[in-house]
PDB file of N, CA and C in Angstrom:
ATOM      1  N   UNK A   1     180.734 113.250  60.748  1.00  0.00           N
ATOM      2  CA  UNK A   1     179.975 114.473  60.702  1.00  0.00           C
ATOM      3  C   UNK A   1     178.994 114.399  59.543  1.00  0.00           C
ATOM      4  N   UNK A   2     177.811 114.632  59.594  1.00  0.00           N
ATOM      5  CA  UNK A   2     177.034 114.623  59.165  1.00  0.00           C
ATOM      6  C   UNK A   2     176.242 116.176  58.677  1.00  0.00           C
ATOM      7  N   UNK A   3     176.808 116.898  57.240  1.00  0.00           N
ATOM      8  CA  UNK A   3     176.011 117.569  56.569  1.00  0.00           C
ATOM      9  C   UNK A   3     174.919 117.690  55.548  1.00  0.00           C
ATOM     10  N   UNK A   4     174.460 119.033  55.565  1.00  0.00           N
ATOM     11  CA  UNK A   4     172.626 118.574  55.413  1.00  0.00           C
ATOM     12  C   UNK A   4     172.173 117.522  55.362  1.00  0.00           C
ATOM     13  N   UNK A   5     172.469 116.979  56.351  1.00  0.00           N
ATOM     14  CA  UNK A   5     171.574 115.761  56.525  1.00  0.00           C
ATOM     15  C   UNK A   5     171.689 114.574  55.165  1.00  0.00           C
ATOM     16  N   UNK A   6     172.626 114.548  55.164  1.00  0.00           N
ATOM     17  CA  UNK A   6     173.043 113.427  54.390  1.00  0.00           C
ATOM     18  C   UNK A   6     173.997 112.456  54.771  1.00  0.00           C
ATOM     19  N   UNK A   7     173.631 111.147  55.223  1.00  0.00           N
ATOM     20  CA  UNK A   7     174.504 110.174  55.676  1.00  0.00           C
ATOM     21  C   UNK A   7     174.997 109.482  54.722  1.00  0.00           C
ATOM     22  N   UNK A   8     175.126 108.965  53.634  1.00  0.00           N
ATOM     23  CA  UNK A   8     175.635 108.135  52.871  1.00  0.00           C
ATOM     24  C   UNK A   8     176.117 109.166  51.593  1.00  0.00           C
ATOM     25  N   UNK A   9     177.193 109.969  52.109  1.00  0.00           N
ATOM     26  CA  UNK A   9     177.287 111.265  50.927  1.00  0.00           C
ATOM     27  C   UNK A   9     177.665 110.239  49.443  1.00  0.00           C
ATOM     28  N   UNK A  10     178.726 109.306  49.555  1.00  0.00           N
ATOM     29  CA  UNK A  10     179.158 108.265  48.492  1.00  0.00           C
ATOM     30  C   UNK A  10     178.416 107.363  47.813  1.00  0.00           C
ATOM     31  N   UNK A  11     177.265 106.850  48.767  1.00  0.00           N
ATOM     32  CA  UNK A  11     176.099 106.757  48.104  1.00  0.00           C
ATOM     33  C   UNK A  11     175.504 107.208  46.672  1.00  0.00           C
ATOM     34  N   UNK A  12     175.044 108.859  47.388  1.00  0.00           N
ATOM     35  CA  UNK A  12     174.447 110.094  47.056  1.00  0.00           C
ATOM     36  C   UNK A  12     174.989 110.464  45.681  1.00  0.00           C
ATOM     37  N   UNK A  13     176.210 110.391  46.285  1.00  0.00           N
ATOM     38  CA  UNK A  13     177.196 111.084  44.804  1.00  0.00           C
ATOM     39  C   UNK A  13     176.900 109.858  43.864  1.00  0.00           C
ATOM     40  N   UNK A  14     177.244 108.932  43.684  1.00  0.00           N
ATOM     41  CA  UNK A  14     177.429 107.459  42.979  1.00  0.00           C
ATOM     42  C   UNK A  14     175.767 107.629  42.045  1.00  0.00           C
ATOM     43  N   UNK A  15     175.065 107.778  42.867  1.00  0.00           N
ATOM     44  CA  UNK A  15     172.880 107.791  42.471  1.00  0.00           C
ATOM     45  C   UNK A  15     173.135 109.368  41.877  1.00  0.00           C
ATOM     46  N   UNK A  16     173.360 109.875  42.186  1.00  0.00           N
ATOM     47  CA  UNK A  16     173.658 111.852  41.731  1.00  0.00           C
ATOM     48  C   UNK A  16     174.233 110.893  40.137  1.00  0.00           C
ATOM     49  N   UNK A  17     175.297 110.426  40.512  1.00  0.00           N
ATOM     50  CA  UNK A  17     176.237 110.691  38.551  1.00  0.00           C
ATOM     51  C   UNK A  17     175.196 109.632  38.020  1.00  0.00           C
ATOM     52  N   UNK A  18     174.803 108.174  38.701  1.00  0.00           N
ATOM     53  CA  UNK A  18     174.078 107.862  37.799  1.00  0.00           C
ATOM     54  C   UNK A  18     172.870 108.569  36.316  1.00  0.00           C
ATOM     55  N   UNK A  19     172.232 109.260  37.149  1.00  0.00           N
ATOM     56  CA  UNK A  19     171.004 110.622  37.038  1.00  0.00           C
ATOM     57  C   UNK A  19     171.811 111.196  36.073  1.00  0.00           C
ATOM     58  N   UNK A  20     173.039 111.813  36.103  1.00  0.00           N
ATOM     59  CA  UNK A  20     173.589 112.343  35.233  1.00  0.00           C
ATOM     60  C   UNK A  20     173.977 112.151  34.097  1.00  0.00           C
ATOM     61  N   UNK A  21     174.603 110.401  33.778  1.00  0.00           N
ATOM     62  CA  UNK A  21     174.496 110.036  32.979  1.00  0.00           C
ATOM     63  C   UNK A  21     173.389 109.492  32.243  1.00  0.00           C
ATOM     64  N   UNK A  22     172.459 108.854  32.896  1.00  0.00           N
ATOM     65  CA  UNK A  22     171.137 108.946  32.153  1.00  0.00           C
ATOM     66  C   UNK A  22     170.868 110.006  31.294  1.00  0.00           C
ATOM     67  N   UNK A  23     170.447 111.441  32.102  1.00  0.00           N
ATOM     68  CA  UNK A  23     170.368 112.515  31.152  1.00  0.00           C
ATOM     69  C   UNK A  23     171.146 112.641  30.146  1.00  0.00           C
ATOM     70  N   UNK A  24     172.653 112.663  29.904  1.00  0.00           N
ATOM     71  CA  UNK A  24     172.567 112.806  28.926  1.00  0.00           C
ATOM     72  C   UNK A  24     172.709 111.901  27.757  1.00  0.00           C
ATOM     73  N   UNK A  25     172.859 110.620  28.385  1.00  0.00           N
ATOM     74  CA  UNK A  25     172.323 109.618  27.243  1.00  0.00           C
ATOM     75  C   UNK A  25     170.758 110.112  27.025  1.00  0.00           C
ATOM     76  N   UNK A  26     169.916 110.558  27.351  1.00  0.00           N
ATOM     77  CA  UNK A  26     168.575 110.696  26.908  1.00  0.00           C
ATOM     78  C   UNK A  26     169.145 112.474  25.830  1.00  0.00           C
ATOM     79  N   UNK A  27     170.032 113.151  26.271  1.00  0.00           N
ATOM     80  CA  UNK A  27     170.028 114.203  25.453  1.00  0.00           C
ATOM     81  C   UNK A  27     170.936 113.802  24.072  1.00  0.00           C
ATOM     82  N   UNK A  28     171.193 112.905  24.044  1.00  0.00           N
ATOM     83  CA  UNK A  28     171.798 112.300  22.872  1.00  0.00           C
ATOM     84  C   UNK A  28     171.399 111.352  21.860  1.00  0.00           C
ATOM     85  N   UNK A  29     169.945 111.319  22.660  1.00  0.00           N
ATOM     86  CA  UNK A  29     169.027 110.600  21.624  1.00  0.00           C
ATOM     87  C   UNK A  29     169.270 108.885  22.609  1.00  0.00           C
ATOM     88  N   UNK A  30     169.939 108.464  22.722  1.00  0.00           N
ATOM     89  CA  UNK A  30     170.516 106.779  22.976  1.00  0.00           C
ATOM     90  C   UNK A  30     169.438 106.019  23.576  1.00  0.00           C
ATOM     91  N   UNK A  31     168.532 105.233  22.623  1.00  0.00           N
ATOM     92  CA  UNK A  31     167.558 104.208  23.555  1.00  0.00           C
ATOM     93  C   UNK A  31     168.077 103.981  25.003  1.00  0.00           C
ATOM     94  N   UNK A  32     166.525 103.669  25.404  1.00  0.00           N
ATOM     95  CA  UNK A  32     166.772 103.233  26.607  1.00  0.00           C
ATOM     96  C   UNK A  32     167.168 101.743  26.874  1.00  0.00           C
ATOM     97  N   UNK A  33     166.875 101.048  25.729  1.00  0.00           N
ATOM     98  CA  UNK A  33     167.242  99.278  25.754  1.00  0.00           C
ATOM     99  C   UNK A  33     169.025  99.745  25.318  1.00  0.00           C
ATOM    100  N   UNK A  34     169.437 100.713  24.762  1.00  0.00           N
ATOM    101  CA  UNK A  34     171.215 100.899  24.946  1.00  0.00           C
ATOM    102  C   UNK A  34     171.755 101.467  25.830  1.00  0.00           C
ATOM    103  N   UNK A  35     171.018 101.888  26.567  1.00  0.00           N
ATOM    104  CA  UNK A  35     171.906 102.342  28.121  1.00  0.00           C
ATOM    105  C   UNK A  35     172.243 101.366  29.167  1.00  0.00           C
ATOM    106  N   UNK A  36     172.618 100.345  28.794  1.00  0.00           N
ATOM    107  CA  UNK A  36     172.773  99.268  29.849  1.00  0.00           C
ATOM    108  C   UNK A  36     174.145  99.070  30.248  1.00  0.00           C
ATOM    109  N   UNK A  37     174.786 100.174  29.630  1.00  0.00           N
ATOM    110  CA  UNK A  37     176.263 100.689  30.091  1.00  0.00           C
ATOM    111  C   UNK A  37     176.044 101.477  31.138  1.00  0.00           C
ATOM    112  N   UNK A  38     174.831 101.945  31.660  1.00  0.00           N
ATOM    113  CA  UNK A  38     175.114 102.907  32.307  1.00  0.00           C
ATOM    114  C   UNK A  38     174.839 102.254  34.193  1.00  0.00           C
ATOM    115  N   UNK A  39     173.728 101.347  33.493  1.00  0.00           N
ATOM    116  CA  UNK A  39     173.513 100.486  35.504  1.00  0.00           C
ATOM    117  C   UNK A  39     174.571  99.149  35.351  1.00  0.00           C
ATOM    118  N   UNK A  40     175.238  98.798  34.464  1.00  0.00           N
ATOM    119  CA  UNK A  40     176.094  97.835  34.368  1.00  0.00           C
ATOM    120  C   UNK A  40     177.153  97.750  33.584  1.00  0.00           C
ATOM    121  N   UNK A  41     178.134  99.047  33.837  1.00  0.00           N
ATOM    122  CA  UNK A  41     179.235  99.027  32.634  1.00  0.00           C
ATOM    123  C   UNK A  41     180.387  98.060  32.893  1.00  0.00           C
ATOM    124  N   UNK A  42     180.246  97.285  33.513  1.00  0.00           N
ATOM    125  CA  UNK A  42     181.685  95.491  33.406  1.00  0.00           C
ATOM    126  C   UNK A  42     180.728  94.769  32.055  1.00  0.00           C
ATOM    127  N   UNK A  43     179.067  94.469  32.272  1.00  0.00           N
ATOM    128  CA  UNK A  43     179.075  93.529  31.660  1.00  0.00           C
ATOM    129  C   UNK A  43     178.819  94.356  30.335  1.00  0.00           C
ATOM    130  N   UNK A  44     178.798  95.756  30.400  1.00  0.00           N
ATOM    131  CA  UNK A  44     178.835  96.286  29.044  1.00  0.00           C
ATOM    132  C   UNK A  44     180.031  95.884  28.806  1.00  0.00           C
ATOM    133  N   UNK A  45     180.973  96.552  28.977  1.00  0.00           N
ATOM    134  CA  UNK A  45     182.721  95.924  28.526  1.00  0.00           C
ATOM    135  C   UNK A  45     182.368  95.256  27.843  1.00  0.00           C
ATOM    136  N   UNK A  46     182.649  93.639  28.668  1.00  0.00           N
ATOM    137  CA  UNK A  46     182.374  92.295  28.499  1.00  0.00           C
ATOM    138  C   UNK A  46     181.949  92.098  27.112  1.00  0.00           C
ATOM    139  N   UNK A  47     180.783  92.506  26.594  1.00  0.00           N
ATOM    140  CA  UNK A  47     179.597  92.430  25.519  1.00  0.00           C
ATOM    141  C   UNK A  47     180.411  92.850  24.546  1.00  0.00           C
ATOM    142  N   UNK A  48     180.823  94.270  24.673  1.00  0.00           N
ATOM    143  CA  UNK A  48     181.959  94.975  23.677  1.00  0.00           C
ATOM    144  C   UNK A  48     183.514  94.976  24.021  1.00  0.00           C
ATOM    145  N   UNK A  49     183.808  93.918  24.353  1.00  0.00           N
ATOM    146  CA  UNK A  49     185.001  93.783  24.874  1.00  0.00           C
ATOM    147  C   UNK A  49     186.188  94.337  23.491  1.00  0.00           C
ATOM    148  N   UNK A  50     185.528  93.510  22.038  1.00  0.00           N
ATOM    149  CA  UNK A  50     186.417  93.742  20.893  1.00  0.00           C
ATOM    150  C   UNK A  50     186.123  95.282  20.672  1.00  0.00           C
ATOM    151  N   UNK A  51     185.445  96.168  21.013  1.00  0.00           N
ATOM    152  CA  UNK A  51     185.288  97.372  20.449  1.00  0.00           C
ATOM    153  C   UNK A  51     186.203  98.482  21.047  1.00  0.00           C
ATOM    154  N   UNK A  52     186.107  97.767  22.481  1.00  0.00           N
ATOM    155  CA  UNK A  52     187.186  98.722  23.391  1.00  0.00           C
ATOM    156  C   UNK A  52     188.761  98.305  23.064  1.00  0.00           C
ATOM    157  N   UNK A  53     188.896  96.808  22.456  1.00  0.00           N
ATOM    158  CA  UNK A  53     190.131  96.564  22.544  1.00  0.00           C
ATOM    159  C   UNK A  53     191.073  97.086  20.889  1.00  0.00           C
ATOM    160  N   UNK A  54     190.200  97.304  20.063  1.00  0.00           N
ATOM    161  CA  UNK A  54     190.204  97.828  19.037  1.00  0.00           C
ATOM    162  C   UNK A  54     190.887  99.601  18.958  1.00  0.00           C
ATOM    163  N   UNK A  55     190.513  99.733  20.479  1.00  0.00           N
ATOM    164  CA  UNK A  55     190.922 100.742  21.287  1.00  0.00           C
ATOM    165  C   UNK A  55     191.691 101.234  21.743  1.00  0.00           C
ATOM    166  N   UNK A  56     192.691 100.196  22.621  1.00  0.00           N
ATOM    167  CA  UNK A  56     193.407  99.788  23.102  1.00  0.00           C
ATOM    168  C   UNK A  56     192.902  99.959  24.748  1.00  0.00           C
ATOM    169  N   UNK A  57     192.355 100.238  24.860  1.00  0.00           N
ATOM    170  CA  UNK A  57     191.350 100.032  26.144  1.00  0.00           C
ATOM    171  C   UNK A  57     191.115  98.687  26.876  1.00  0.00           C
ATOM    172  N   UNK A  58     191.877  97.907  27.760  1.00  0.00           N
ATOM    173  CA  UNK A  58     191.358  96.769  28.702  1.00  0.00           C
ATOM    174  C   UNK A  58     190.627  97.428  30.007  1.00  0.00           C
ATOM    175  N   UNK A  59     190.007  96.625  29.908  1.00  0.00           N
ATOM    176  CA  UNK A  59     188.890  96.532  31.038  1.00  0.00           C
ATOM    177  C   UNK A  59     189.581  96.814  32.366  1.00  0.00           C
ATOM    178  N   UNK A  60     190.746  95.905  32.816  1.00  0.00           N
ATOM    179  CA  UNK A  60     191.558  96.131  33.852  1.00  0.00           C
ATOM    180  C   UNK A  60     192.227  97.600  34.133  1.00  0.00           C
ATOM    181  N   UNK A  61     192.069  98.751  33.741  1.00  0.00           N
ATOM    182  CA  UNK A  61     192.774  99.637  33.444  1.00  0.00           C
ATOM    183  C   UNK A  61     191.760 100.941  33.446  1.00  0.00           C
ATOM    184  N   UNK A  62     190.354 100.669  33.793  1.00  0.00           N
ATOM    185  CA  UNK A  62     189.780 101.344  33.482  1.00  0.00           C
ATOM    186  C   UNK A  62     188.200 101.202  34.384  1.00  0.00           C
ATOM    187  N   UNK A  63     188.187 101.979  35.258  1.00  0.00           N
ATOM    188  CA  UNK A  63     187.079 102.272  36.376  1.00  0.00           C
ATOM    189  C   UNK A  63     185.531 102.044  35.449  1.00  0.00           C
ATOM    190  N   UNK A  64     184.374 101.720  36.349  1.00  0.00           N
ATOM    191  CA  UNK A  64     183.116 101.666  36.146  1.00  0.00           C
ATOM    192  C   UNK A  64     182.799 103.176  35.088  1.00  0.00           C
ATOM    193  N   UNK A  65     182.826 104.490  35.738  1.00  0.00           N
ATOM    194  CA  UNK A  65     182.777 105.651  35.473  1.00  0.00           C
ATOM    195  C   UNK A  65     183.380 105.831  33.985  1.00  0.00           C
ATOM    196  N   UNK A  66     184.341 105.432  34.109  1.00  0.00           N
ATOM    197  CA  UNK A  66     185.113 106.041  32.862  1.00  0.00           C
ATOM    198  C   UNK A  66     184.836 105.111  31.717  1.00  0.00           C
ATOM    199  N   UNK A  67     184.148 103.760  32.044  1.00  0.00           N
ATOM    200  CA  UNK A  67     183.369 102.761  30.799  1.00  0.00           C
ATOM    201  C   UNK A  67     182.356 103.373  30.728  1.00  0.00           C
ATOM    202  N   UNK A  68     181.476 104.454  31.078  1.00  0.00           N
ATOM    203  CA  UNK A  68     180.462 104.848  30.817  1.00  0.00           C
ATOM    204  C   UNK A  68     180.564 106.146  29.941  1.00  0.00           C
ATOM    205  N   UNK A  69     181.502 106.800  30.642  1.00  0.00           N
ATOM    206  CA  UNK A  69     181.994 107.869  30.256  1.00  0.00           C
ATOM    207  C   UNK A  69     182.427 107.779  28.334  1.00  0.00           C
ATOM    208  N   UNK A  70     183.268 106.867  28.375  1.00  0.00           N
ATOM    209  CA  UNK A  70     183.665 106.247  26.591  1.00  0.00           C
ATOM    210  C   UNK A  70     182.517 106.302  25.770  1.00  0.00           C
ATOM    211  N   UNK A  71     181.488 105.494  26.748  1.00  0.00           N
ATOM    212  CA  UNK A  71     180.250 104.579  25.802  1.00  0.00           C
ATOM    213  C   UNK A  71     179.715 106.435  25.344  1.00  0.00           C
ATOM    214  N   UNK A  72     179.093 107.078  26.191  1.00  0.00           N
ATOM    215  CA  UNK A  72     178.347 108.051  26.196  1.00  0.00           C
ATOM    216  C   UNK A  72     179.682 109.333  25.156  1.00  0.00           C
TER     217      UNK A  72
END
């Protein structure tokens, strides 16, 4: 079933939170050359792997969303 005309609602939503997090990394001041957590948060991890683990945070344990979510 198809409402307002939106076929790929998971898509939609996924491009919707992107947008969202952009904003408010931009309302928080955060360059745009440091948001690269936000179209690629594994190889952000990765990069800061010691910062999260300092954390106690592994990568395995912890969704795309919610590495962005930390960073921001």
């Amino acid at each position: 079933m198809i409402l307002f005309g939106k076929k790929n609602s998971k898509a939609n939503e996924a491009e919707n939170n992107l947008t969202v997090y952009r904003e408010i990394a931009d309302i928080l001041g955060i360059p745009a050359e440091k948001q690269g957590m936000i179209d690629n948060p594994r190889q952000y991890y990765t990069d800061n792997a010691e910062r999260y683990s300092e954390r106690f945070i592994e990568g395995n344990d912890v969704d795309d969303d919610e590495i962005r979510w930390m960073v921001l």
